[in-house]
N, C-alpha and C. Protein backbone atom coordinates (compact mmCIF):
# COMPACT_ATOMS: atom_id res chain seq x y z
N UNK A 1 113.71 113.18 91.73
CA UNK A 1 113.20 113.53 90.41
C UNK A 1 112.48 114.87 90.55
N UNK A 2 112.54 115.57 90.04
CA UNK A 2 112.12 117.20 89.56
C UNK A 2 110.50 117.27 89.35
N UNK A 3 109.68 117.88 89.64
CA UNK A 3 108.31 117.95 89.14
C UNK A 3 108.58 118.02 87.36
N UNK A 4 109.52 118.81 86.35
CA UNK A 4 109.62 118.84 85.18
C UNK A 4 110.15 117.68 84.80
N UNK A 5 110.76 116.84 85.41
CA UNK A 5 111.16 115.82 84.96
C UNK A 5 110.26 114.57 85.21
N UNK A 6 109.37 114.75 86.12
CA UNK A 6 108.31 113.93 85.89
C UNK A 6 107.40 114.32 85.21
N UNK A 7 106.89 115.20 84.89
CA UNK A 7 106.22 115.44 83.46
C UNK A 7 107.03 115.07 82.50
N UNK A 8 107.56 114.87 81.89
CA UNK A 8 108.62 114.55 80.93
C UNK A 8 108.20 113.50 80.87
N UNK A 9 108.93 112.56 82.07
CA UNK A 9 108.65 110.89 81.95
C UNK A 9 106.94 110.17 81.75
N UNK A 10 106.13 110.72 82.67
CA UNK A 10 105.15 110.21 82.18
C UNK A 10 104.44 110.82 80.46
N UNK A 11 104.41 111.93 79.97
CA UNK A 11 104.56 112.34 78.73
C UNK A 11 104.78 111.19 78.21
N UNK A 12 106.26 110.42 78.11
CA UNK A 12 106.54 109.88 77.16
C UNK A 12 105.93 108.17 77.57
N UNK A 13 105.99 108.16 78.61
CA UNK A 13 104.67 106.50 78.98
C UNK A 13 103.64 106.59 78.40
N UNK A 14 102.79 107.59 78.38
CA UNK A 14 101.84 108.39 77.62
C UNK A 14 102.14 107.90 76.29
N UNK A 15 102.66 107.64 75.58
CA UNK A 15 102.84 107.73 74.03
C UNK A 15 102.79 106.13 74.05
N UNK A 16 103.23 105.47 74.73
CA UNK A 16 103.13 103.91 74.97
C UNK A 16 101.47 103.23 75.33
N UNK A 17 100.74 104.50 76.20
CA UNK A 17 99.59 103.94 76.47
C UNK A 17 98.36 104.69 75.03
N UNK A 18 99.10 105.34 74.37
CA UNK A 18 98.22 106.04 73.41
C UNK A 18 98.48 104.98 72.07
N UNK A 19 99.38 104.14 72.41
CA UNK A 19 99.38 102.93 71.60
C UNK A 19 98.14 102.14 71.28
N UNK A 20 98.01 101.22 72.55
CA UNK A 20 97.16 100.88 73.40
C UNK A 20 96.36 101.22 72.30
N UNK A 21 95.31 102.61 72.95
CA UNK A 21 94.56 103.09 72.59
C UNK A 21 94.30 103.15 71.03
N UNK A 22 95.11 103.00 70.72
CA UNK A 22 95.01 102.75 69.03
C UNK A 22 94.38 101.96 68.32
N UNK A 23 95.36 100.36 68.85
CA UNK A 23 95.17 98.96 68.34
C UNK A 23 93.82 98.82 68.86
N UNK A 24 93.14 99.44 70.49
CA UNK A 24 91.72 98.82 71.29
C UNK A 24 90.79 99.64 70.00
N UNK A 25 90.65 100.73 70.05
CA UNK A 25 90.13 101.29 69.03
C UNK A 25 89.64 101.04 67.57
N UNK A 26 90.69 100.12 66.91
CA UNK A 26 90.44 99.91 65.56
C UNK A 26 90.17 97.70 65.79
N UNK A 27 90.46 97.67 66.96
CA UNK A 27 90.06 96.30 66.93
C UNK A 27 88.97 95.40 67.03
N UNK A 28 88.11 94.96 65.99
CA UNK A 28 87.34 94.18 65.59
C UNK A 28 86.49 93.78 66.71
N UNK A 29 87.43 92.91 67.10
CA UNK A 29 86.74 91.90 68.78
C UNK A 29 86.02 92.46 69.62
N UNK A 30 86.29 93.95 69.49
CA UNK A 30 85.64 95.05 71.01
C UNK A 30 84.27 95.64 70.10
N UNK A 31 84.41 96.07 68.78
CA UNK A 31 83.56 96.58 68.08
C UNK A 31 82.13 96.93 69.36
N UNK A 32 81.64 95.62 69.30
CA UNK A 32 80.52 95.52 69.72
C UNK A 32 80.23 95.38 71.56
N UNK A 33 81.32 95.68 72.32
CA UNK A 33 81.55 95.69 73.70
C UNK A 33 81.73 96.69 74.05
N UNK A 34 80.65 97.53 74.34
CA UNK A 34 80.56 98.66 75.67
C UNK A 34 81.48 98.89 76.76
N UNK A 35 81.41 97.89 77.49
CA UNK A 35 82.85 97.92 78.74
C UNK A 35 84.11 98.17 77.85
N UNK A 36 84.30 97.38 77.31
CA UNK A 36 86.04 97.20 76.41
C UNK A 36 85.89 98.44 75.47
N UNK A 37 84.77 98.83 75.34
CA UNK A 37 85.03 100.65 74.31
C UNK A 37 85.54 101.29 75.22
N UNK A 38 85.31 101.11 76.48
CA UNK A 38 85.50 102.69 77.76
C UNK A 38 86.87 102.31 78.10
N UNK A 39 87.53 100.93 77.79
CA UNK A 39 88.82 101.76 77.81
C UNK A 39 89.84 102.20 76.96
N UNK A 40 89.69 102.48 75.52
CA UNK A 40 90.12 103.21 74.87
C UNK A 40 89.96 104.92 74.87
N UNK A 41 88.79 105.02 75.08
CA UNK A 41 88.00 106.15 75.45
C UNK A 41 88.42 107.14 76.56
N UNK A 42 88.83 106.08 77.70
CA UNK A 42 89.60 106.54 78.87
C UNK A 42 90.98 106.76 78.85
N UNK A 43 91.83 106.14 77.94
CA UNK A 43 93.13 106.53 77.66
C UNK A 43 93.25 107.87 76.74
N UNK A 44 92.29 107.93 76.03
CA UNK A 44 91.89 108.95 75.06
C UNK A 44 91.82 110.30 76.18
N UNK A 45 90.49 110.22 77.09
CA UNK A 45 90.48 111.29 78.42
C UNK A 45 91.43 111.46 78.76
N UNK A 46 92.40 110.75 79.19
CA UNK A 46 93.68 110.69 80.54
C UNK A 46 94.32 111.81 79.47
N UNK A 47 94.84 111.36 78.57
CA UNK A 47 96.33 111.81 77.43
C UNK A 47 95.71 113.10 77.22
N UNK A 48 94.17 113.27 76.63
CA UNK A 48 93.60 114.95 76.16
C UNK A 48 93.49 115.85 77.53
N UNK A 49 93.55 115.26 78.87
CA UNK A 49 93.32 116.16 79.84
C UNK A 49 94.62 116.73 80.14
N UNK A 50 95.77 116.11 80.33
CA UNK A 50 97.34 116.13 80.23
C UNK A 50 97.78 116.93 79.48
N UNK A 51 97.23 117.08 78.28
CA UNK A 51 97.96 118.00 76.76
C UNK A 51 98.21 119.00 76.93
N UNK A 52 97.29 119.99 77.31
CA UNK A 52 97.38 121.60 77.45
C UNK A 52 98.39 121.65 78.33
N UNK A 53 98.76 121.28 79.45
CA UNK A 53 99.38 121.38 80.77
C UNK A 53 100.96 121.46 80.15
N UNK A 54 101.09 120.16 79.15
CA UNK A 54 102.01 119.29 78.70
C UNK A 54 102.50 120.68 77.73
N UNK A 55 101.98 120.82 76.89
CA UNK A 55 102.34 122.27 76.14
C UNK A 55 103.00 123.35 76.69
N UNK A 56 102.04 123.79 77.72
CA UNK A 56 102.24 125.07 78.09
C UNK A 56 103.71 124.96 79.37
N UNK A 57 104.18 123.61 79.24
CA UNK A 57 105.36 122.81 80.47
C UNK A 57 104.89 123.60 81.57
N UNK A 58 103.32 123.40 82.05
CA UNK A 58 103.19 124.03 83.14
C UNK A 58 103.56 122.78 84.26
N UNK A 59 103.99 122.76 84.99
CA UNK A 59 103.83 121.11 85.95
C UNK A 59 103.22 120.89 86.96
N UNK A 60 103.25 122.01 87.47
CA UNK A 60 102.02 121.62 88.84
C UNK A 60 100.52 121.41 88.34
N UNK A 61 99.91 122.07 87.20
CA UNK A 61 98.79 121.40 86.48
C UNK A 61 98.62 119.92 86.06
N UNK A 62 100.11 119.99 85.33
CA UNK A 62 99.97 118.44 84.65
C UNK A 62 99.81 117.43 85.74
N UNK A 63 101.18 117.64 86.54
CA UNK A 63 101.39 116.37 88.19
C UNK A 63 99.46 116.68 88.85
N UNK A 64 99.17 117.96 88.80
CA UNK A 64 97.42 117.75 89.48
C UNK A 64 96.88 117.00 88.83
N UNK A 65 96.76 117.41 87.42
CA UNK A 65 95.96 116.38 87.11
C UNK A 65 95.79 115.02 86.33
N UNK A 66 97.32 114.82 86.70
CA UNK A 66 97.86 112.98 86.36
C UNK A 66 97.33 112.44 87.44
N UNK A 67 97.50 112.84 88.70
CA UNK A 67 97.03 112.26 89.72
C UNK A 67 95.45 112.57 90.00
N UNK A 68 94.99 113.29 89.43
CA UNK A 68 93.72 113.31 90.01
C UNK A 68 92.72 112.40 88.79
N UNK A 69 93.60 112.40 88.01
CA UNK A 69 92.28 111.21 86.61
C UNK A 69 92.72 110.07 86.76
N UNK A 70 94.22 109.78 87.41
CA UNK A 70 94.88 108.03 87.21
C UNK A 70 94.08 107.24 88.03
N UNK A 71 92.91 107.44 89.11
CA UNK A 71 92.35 106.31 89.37
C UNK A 71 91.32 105.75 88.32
N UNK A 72 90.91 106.75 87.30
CA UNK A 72 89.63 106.23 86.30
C UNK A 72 90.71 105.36 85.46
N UNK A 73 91.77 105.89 84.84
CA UNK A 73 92.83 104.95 84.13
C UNK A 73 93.13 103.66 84.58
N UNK A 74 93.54 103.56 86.30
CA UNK A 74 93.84 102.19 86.47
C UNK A 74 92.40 101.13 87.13
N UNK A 75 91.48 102.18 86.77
CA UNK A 75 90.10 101.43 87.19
C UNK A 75 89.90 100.34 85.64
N UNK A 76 90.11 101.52 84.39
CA UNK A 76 90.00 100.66 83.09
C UNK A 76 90.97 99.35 82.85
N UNK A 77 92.12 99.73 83.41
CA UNK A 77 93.33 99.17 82.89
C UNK A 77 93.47 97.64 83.89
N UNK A 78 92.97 97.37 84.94
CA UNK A 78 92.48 96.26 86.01
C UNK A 78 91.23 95.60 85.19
N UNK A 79 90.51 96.19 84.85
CA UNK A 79 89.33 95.90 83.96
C UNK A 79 89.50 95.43 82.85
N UNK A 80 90.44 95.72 82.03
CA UNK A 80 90.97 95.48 80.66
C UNK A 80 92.08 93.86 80.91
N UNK A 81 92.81 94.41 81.97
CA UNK A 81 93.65 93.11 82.48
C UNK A 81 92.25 91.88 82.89
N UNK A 82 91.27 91.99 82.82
CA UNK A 82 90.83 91.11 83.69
C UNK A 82 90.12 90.33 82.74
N UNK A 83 89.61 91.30 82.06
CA UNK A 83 88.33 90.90 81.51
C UNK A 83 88.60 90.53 79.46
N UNK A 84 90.07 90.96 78.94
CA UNK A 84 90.28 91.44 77.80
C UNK A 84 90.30 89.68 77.44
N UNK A 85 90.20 88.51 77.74
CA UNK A 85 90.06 87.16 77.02
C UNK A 85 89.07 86.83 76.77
N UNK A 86 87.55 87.69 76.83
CA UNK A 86 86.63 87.11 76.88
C UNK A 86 86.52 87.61 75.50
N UNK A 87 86.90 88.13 75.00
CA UNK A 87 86.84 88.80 73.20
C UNK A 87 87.43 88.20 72.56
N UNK A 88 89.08 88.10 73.13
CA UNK A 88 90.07 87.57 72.56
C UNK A 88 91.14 86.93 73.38
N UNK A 89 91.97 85.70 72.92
CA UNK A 89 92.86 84.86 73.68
C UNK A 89 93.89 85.57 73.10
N UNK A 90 94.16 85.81 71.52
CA UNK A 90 95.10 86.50 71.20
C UNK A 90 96.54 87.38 71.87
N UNK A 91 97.38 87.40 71.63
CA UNK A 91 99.31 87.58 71.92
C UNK A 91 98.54 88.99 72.13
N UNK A 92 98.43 89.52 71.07
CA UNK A 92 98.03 91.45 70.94
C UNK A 92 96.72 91.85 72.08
N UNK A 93 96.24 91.06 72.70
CA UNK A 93 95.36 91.72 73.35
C UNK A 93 95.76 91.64 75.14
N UNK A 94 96.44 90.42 74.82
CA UNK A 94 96.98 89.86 76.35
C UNK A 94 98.37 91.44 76.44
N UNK A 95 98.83 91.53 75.73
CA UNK A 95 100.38 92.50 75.30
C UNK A 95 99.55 94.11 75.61
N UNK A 96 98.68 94.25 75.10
CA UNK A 96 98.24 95.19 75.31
C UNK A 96 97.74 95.62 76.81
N UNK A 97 96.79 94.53 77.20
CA UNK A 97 96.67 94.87 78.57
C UNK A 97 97.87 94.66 79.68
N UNK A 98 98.71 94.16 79.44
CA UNK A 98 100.38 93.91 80.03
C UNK A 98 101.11 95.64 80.05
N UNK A 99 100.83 95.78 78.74
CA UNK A 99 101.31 97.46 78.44
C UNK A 99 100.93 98.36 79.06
N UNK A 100 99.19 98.36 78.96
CA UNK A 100 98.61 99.39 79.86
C UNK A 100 98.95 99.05 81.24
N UNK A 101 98.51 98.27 81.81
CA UNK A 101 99.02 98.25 83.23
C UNK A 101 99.82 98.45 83.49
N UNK A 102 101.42 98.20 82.86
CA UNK A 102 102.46 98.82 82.85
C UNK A 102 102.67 100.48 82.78
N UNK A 103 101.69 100.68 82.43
CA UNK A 103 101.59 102.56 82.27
C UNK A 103 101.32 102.61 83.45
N UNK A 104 100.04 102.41 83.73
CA UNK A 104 99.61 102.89 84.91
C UNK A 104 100.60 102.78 86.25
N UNK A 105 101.36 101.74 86.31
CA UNK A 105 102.14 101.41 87.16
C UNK A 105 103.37 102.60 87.00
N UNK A 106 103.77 102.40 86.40
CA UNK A 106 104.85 103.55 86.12
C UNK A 106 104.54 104.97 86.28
N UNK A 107 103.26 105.35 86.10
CA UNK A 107 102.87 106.20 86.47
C UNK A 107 102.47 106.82 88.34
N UNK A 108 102.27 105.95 88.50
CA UNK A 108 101.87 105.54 89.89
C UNK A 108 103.66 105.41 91.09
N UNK A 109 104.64 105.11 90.33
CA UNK A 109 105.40 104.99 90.48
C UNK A 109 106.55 106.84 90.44
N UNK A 110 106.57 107.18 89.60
CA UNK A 110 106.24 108.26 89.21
C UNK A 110 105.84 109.74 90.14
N UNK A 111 104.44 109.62 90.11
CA UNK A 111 104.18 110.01 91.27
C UNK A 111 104.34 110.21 92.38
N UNK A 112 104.65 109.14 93.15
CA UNK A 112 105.13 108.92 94.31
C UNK A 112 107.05 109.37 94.55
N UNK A 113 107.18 109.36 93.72
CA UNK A 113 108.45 109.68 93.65
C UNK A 113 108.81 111.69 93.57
N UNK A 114 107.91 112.10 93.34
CA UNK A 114 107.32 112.98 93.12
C UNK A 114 107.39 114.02 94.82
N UNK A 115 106.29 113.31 94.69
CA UNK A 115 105.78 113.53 96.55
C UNK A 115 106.69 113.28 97.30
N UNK A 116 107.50 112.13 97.28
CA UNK A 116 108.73 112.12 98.65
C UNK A 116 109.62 112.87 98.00
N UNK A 117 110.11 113.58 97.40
CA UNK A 117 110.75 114.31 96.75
C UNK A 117 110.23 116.35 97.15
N UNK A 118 109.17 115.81 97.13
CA UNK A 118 108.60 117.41 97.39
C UNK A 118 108.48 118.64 96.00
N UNK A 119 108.53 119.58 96.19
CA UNK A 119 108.28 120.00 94.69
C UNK A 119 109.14 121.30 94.97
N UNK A 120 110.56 120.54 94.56
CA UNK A 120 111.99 121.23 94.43
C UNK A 120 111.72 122.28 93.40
N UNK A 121 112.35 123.27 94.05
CA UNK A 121 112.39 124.45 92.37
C UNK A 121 113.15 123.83 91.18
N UNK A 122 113.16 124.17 90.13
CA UNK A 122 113.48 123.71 88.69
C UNK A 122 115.01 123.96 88.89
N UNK A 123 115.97 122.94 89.19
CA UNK A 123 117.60 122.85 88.60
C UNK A 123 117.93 122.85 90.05
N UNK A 124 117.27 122.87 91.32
CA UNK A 124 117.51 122.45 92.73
C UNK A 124 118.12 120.85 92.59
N UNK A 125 119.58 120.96 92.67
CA UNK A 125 119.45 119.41 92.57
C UNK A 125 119.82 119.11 94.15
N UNK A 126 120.10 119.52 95.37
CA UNK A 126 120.59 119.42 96.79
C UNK A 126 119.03 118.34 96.92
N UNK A 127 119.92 117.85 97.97
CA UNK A 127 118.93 116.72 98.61
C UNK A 127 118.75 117.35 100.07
N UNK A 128 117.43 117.04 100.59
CA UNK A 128 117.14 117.06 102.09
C UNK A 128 118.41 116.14 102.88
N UNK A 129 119.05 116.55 104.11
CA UNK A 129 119.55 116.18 105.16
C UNK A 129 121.38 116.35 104.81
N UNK A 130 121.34 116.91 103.55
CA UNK A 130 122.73 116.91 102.66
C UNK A 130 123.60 118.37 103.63
């Protein structure tokens, strides 16, 4: 996978976890929970730190700094998985934290794919040992 083509892909996971961030945001149950605000808040950080990078299709910015904020993301998103029944038992809240973690994972995934890959020039498609 291409450094531009992993910007691409997480970009668009991004739009899945800015979901997320939507429904946590306008949902009732958290209103009044401090912990469960910070992680809407934090998906909010992750996606606004990403943007400019994402614009300008710079990629070695964006890949820096996907990887350098995704541990605060999957710090929330373990937190959110863990802790999100004590508000609510609810389908939409269990789905939601299923989702996010699913971001993060994919992201994480992503990444790494990234790195053993190395950071091929743009339309290099030759493989090492070929």
């Amino acid at each position: 996978m291409t450094p531009v083509d992993a910007m691409k892909r997480i970009n668009l996971i991004l739009a899945h976890a800015w979901m997320v961030r939507t429904f946590l945001k306008h949902a009732e149950e958290i209103q009044q929970d401090e912990e469960l605000q910070e992680v809407h808040r934090m998906i909010f950080d992750y996606v606004r730190a990403l943007e400019p990078s994402f614009q300008r299709q710079d990629f070695k910015e964006y890949l820096h700094r996907a990887r350098g904020k995704l541990p605060k993301l999957k710090k929330v998103a373990d937190f959110f998985a863990k802790e999100h029944r004590r508000v609510s038992d609810h389908t939409n809240f269990e789905m939601a934290a299923a989702s996010l973690s699913g971001c993060v994972q994919q992201i994480e995934e992503i990444l790494a794919q990234v790195e053993r890959g190395g950071n091929r020039a743009i339309g290099d498609n030759t493989t090492s040992g070929a």
